[in-house]
C-alpha atoms as a PDB file:
ATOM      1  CA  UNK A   1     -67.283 -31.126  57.302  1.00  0.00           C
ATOM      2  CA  UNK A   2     -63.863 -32.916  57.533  1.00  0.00           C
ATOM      3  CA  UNK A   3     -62.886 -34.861  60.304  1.00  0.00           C
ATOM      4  CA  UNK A   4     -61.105 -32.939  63.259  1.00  0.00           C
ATOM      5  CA  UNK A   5     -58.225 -35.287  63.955  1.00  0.00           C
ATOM      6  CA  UNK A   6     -56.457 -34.005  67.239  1.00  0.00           C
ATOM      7  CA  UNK A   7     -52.948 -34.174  66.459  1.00  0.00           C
ATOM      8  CA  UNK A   8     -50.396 -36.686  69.289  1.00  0.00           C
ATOM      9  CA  UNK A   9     -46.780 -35.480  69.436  1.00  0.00           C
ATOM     10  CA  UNK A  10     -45.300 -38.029  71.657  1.00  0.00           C
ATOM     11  CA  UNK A  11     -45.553 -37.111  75.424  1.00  0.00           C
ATOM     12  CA  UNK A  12     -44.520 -39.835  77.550  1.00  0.00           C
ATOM     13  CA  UNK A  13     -41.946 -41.841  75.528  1.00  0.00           C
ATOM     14  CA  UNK A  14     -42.242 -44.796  78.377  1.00  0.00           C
ATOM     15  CA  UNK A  15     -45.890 -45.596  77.127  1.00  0.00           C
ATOM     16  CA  UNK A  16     -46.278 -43.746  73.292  1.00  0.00           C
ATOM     17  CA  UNK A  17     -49.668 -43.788  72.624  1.00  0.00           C
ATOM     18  CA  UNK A  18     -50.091 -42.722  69.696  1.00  0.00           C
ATOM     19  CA  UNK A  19     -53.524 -45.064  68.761  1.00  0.00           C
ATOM     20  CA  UNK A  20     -56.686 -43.533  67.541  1.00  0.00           C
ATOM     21  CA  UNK A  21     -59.498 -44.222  70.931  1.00  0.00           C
ATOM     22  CA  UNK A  22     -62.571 -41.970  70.484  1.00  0.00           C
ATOM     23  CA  UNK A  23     -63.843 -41.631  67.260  1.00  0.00           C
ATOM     24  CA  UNK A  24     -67.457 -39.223  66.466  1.00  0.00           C
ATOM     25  CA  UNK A  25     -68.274 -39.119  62.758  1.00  0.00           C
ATOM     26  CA  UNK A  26     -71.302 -37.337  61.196  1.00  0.00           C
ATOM     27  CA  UNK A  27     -73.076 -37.058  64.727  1.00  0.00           C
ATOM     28  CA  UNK A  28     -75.942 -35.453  65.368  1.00  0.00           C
ATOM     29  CA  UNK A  29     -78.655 -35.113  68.209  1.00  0.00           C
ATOM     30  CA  UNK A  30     -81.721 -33.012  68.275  1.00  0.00           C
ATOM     31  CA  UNK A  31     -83.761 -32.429  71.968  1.00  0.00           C
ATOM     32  CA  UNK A  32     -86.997 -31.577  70.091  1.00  0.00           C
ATOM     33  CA  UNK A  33     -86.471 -28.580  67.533  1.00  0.00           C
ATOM     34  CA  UNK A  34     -83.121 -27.843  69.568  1.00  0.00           C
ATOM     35  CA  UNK A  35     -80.608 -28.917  67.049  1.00  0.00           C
ATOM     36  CA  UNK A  36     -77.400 -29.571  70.042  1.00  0.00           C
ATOM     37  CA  UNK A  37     -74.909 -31.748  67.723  1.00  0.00           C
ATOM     38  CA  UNK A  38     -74.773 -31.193  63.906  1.00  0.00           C
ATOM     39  CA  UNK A  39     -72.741 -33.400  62.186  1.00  0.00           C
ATOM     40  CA  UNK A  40     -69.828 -33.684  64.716  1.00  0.00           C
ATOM     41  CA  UNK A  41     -66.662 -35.289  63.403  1.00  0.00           C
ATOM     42  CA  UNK A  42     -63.892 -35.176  65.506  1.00  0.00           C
ATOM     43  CA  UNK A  43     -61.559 -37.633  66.895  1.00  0.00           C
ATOM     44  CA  UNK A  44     -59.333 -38.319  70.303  1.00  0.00           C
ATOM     45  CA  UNK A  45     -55.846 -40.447  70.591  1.00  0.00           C
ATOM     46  CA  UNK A  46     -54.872 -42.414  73.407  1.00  0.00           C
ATOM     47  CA  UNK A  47     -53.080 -40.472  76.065  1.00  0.00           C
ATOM     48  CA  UNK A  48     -54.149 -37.268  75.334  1.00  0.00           C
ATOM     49  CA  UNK A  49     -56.107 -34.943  77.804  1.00  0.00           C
ATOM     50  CA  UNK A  50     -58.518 -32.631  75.550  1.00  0.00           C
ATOM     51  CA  UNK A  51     -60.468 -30.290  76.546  1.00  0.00           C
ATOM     52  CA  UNK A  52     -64.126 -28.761  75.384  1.00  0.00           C
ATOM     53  CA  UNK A  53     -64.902 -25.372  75.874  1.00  0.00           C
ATOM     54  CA  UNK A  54     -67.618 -23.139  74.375  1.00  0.00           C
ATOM     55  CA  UNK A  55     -71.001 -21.171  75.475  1.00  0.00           C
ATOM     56  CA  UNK A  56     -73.791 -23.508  77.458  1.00  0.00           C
ATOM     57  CA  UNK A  57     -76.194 -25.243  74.779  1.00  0.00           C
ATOM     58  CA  UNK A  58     -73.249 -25.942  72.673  1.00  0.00           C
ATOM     59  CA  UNK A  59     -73.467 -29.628  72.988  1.00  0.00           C
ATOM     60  CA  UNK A  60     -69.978 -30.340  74.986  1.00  0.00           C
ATOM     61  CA  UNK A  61     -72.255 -32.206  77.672  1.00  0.00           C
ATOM     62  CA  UNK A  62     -74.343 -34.247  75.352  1.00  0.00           C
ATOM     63  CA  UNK A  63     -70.612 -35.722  73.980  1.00  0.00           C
ATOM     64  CA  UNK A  64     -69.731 -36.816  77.269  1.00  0.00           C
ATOM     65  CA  UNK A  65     -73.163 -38.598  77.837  1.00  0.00           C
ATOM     66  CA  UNK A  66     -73.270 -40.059  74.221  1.00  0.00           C
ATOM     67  CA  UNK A  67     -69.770 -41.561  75.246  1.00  0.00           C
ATOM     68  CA  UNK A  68     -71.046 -43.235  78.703  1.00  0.00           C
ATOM     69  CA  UNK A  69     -73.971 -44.392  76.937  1.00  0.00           C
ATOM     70  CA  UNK A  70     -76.476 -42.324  78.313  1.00  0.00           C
ATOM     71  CA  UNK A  71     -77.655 -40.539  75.377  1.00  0.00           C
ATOM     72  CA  UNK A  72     -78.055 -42.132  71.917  1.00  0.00           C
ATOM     73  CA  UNK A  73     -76.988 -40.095  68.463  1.00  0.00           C
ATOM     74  CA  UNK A  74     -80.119 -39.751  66.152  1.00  0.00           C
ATOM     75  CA  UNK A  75     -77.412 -40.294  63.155  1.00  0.00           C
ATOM     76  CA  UNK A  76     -73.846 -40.939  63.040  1.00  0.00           C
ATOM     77  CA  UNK A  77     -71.635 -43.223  64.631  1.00  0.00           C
ATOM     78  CA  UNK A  78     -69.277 -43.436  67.394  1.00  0.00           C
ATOM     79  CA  UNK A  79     -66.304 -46.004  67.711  1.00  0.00           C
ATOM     80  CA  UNK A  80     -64.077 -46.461  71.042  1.00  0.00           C
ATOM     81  CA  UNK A  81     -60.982 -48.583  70.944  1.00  0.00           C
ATOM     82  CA  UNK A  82     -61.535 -49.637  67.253  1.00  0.00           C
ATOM     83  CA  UNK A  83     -65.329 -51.106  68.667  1.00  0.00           C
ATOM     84  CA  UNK A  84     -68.455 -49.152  67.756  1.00  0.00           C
ATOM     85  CA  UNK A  85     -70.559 -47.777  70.407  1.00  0.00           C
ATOM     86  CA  UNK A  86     -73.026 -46.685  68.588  1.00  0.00           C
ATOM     87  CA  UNK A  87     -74.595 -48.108  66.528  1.00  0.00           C
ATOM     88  CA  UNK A  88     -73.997 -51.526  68.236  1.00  0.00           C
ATOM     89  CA  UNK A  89     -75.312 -54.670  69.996  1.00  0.00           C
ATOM     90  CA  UNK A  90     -76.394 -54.330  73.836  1.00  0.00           C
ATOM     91  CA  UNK A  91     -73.658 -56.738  74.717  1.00  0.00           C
ATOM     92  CA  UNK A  92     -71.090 -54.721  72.478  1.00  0.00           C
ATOM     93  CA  UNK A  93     -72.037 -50.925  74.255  1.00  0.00           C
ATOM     94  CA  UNK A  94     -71.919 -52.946  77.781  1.00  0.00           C
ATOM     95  CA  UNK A  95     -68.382 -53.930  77.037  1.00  0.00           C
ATOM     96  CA  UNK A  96     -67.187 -50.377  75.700  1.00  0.00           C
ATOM     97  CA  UNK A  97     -68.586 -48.897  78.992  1.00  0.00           C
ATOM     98  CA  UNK A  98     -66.446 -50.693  80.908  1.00  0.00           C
ATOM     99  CA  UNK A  99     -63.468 -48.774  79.053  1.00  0.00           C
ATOM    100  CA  UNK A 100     -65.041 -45.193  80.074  1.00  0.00           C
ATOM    101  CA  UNK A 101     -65.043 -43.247  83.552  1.00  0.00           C
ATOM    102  CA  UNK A 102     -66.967 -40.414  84.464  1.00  0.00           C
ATOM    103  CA  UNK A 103     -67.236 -37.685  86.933  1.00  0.00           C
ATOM    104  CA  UNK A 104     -70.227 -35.638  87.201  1.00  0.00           C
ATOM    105  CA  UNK A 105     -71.131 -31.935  87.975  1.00  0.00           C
ATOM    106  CA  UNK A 106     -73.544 -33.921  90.842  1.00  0.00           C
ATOM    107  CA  UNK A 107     -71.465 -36.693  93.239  1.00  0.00           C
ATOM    108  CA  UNK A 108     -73.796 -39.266  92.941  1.00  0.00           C
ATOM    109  CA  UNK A 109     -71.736 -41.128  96.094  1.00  0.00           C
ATOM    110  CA  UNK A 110     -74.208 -43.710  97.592  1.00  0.00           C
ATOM    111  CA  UNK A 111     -74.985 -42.014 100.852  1.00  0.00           C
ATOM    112  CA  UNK A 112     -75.612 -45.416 102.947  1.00  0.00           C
ATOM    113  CA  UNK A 113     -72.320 -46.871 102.075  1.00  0.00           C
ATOM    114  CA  UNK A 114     -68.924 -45.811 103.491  1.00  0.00           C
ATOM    115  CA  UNK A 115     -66.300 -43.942 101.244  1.00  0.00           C
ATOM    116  CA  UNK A 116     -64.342 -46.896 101.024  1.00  0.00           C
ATOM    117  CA  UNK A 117     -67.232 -49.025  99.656  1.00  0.00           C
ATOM    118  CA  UNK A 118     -68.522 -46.151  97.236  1.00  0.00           C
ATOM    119  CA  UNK A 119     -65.473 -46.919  95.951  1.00  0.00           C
ATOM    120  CA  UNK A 120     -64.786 -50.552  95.960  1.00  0.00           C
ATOM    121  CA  UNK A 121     -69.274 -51.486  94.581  1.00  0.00           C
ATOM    122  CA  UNK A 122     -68.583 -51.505  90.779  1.00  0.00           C
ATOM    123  CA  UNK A 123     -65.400 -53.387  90.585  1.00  0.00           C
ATOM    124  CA  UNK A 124     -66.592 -56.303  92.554  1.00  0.00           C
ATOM    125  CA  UNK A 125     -70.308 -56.105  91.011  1.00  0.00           C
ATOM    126  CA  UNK A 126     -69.160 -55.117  87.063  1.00  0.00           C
ATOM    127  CA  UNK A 127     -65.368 -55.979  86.856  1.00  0.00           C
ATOM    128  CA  UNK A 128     -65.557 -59.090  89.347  1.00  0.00           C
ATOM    129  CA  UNK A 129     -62.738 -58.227  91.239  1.00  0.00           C
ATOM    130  CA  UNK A 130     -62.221 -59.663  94.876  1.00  0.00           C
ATOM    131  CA  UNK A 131     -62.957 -57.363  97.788  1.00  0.00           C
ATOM    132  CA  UNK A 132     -59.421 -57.933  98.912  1.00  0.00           C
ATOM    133  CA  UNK A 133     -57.976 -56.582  95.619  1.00  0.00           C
ATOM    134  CA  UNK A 134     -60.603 -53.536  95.181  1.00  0.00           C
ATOM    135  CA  UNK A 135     -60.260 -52.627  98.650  1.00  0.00           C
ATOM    136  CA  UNK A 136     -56.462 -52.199  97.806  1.00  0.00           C
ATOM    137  CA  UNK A 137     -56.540 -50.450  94.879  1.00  0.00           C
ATOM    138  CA  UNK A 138     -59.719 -48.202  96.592  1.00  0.00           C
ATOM    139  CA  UNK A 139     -57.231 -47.569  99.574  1.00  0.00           C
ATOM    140  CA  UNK A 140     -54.430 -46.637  96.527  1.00  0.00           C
ATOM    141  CA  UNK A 141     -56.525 -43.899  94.850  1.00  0.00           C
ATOM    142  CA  UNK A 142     -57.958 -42.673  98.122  1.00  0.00           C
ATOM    143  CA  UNK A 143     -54.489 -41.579  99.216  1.00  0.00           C
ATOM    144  CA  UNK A 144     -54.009 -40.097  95.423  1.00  0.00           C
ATOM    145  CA  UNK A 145     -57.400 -37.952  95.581  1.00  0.00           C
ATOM    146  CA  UNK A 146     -55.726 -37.224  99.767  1.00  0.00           C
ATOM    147  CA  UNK A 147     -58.614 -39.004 101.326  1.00  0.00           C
ATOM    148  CA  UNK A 148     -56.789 -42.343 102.716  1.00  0.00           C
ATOM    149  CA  UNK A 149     -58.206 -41.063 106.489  1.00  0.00           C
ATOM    150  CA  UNK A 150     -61.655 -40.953 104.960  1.00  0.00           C
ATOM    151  CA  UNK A 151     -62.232 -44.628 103.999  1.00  0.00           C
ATOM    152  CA  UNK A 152     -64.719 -45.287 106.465  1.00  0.00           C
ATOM    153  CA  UNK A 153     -66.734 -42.202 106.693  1.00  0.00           C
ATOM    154  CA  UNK A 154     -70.171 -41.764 105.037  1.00  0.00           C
ATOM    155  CA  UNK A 155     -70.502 -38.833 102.471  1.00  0.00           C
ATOM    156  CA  UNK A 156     -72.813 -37.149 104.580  1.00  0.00           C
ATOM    157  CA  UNK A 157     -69.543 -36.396 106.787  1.00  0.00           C
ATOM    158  CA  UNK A 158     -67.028 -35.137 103.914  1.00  0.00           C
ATOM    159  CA  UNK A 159     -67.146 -31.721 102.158  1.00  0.00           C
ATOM    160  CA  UNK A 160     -68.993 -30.956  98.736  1.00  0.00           C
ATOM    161  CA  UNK A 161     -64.908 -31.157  97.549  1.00  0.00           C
ATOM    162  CA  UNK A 162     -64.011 -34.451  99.074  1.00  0.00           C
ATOM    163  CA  UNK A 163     -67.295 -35.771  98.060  1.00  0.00           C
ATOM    164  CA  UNK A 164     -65.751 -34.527  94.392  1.00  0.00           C
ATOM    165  CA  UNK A 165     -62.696 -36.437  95.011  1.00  0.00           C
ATOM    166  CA  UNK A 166     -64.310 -39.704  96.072  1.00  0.00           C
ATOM    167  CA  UNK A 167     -66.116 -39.598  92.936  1.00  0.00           C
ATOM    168  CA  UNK A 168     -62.781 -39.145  90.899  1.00  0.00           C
ATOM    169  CA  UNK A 169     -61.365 -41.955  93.155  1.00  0.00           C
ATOM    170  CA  UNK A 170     -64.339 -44.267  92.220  1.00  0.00           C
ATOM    171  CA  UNK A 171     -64.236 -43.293  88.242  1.00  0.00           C
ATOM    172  CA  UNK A 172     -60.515 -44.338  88.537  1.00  0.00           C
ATOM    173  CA  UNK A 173     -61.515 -48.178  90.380  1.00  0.00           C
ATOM    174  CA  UNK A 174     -62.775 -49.224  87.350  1.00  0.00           C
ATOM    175  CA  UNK A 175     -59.011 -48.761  85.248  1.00  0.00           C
ATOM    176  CA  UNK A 176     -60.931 -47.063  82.684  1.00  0.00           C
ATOM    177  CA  UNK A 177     -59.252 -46.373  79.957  1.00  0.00           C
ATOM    178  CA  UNK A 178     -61.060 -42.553  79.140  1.00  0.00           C
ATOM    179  CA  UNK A 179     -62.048 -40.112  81.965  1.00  0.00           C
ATOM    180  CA  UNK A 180     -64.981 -38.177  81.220  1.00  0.00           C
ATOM    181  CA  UNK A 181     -65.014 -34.664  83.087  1.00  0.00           C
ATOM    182  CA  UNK A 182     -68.034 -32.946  83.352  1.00  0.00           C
ATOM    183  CA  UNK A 183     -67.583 -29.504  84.849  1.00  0.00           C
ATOM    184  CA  UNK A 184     -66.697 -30.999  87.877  1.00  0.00           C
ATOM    185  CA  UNK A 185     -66.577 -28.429  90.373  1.00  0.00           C
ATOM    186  CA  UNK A 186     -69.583 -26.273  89.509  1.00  0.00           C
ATOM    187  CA  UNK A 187     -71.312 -27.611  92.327  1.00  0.00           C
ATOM    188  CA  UNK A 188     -68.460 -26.662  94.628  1.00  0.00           C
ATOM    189  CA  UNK A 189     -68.454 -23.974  97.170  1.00  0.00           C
ATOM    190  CA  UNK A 190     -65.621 -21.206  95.546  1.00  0.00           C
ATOM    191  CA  UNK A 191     -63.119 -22.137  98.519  1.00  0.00           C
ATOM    192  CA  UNK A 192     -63.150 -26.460  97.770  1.00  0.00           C
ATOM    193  CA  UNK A 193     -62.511 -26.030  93.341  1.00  0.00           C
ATOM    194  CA  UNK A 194     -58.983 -25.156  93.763  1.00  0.00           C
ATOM    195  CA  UNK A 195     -58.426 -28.849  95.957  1.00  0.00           C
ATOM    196  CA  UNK A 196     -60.506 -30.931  93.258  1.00  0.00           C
ATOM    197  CA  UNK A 197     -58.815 -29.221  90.188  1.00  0.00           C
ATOM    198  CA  UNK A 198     -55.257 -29.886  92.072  1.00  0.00           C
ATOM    199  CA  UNK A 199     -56.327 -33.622  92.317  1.00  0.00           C
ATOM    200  CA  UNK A 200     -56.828 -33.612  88.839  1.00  0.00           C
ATOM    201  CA  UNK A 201     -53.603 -31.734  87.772  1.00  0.00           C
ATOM    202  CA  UNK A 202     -51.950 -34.585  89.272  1.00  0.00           C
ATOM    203  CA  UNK A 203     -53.743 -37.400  87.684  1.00  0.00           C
ATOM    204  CA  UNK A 204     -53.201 -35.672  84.070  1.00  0.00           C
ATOM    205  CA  UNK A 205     -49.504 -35.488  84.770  1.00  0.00           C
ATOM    206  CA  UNK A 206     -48.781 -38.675  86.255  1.00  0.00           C
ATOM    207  CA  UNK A 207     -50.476 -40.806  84.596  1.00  0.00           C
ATOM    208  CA  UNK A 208     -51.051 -41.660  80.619  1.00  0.00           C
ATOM    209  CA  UNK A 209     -55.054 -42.114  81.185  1.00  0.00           C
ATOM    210  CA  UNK A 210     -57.622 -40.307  77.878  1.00  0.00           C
ATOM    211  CA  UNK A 211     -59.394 -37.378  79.321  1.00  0.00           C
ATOM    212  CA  UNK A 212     -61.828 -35.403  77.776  1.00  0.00           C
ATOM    213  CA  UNK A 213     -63.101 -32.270  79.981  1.00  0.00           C
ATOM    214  CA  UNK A 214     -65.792 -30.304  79.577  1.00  0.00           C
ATOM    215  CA  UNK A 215     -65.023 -26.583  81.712  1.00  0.00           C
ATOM    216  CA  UNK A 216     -65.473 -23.020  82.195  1.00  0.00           C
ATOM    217  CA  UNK A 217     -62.295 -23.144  84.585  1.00  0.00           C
ATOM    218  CA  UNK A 218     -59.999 -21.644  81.854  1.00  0.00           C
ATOM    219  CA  UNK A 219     -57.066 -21.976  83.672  1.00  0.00           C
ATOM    220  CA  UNK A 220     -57.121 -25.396  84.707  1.00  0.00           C
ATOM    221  CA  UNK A 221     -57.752 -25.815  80.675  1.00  0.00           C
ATOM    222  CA  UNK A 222     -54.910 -24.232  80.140  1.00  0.00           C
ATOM    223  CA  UNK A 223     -52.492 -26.103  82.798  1.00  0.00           C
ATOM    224  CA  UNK A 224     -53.877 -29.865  81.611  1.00  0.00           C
ATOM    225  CA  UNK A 225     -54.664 -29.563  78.247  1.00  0.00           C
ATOM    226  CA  UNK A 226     -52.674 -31.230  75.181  1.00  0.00           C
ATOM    227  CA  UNK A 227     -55.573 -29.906  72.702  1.00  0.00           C
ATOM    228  CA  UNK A 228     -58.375 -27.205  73.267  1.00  0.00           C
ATOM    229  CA  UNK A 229     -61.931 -27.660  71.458  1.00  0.00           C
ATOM    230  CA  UNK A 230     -64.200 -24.537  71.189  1.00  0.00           C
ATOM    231  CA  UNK A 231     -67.297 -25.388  70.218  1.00  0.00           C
ATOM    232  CA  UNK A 232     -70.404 -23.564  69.163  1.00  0.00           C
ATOM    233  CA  UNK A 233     -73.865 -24.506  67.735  1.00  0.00           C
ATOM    234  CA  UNK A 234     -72.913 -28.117  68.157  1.00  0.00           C
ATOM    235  CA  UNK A 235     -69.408 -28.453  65.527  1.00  0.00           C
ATOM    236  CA  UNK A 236     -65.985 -27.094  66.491  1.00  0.00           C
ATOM    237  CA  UNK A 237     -65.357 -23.955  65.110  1.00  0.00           C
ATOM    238  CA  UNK A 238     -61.646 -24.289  66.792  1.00  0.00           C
ATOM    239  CA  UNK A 239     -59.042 -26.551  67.713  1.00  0.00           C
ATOM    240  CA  UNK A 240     -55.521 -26.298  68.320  1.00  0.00           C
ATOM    241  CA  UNK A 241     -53.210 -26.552  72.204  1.00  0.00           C
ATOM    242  CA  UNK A 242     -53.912 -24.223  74.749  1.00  0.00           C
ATOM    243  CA  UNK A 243     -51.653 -21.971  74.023  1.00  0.00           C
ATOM    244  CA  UNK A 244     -53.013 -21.643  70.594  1.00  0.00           C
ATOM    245  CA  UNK A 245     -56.315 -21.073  72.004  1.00  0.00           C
ATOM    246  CA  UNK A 246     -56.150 -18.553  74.610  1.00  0.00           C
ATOM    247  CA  UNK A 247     -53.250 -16.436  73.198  1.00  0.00           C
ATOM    248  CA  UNK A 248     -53.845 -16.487  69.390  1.00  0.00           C
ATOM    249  CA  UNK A 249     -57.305 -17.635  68.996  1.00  0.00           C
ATOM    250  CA  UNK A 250     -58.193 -17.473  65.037  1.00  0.00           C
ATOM    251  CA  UNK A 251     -62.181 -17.653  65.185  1.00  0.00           C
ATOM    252  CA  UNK A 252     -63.770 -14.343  66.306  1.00  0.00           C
ATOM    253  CA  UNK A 253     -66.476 -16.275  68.090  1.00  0.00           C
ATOM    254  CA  UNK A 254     -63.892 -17.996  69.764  1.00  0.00           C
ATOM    255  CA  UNK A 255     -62.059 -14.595  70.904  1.00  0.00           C
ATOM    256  CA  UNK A 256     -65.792 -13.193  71.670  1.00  0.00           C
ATOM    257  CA  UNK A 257     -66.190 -16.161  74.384  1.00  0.00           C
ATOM    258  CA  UNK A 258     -62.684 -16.054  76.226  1.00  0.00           C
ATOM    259  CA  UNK A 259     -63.189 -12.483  76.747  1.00  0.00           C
ATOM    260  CA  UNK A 260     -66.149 -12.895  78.633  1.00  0.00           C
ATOM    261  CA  UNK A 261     -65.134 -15.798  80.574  1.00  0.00           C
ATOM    262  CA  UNK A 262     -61.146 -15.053  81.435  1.00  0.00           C
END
């Protein structure tokens, strides 16, 4: 299957990134006799925000988890930044981490430690920053995600959606340069998605960060996407921009999905 290079028109002629950063190339993963990834190629340049749709069991996750290192290909290979992450040395796939943020479907805030500190633990511990400077840049991204009043609460005291956007706020501490979304507000009461998918409208457009988001919010796919993926039994069936996608979708399987989910 040939490689599904993502095309980059320039968008922000300040920065023009225009460099190749995720790379997957004849990747496959089985779960048992559940075949999720067959023979994935497809590839990601800097600065764009792309976007994976598709049924559940289609394998978006297990991308997103192969790319923070928590679940290993059985074959292929995967290169960030021009540096393989898999296959690779420990040491290598420690220092490609570092690159890559995510943000789960689940918080996963430490619940004895303030907001502030949730935010401010892996820079000092993994990036060996001083607590003066992460504090700053924690205090910086908690008035971006609109939580600047929150910094010393515990998450016990926030909403399921400010709990969200601490979790954003801490992906962002680390300067990473990817952002891995991970149908972020399905554990979100229906009133708290609309704050959390604001947050990240705002990140997307003002900043040139990778992201690569995994959603069934079809309209927030639409509003931040530079490229839309559809994927089904594990290989992209589809690609093109969003308004490719949802208004002139080519793939009948593709057409078949959006019509049950828009």
């Amino acid at each position: 299957m040939p490689t599904e290079t993502l095309p980059n028109p320039e968008k922000n002629p300040a920065t023009n990134k225009t460099a190749e950063l995720i790379r997957l190339e004849q990747v496959s993963k089985r779960f048992g006799d559940n075949l999720v990834l067959d023979h994935l190629d497809f590839s990601v340049d800097a600065g764009r925000h792309v976007t994976l749709i598709g049924p559940s069991g289609s394998g978006k996750t297990t991308i997103l988890r192969m790319l923070m290192t928590l679940t290993k290909p059985d074959e292929g290979t995967i290169t960030v930044d021009g540096d393989k992450l898999f296959p690779a040395p420990e040491k290598q796939i420690r220092e490609i981490r570092k690159k890559i943020g995510m943000v789960f479907q689940q918080f996963n805030l430490f619940p004895n430690m303030s907001v502030l500190r949730n935010v401010t633990e892996a820079p000092v511990t993994v990036l060996g920053l001083s607590k003066d400077e992460a504090e700053a840049r924690a205090r910086e991204l908690l008035d971006l995600v609109g939580l600047a009043d929150k910094c010393d609460a515990k998450p016990s005291q926030l909403s399921g959606g400010q709990q969200q956007r601490v979790a954003i706020a801490r992906a962002l501490a680390m300067r990473p340069q990817v952002l891995l979304l991970d149908e972020v507000t399905s554990a979100l009461d229906p009133e708290l998605v609309a704050g959390v998918l604001d947050v990240l409208r705002d990140i997307a457009r003002s900043t040139d960060i990778t992201m690569l988001c995994v959603t069934h919010e079809m309209n927030f796919a639409r509003d931040i996407s530079d490229q839309v993926l559809m994927f089904d039994s594990g290989r992209v069936i589809e690609s093109g921009p969003p308004e490719k996608i949802f208004g002139d979708a080519e793939h009948e399987r593709t057409r078949e999905f959006l019509s049950a989910v828009l």
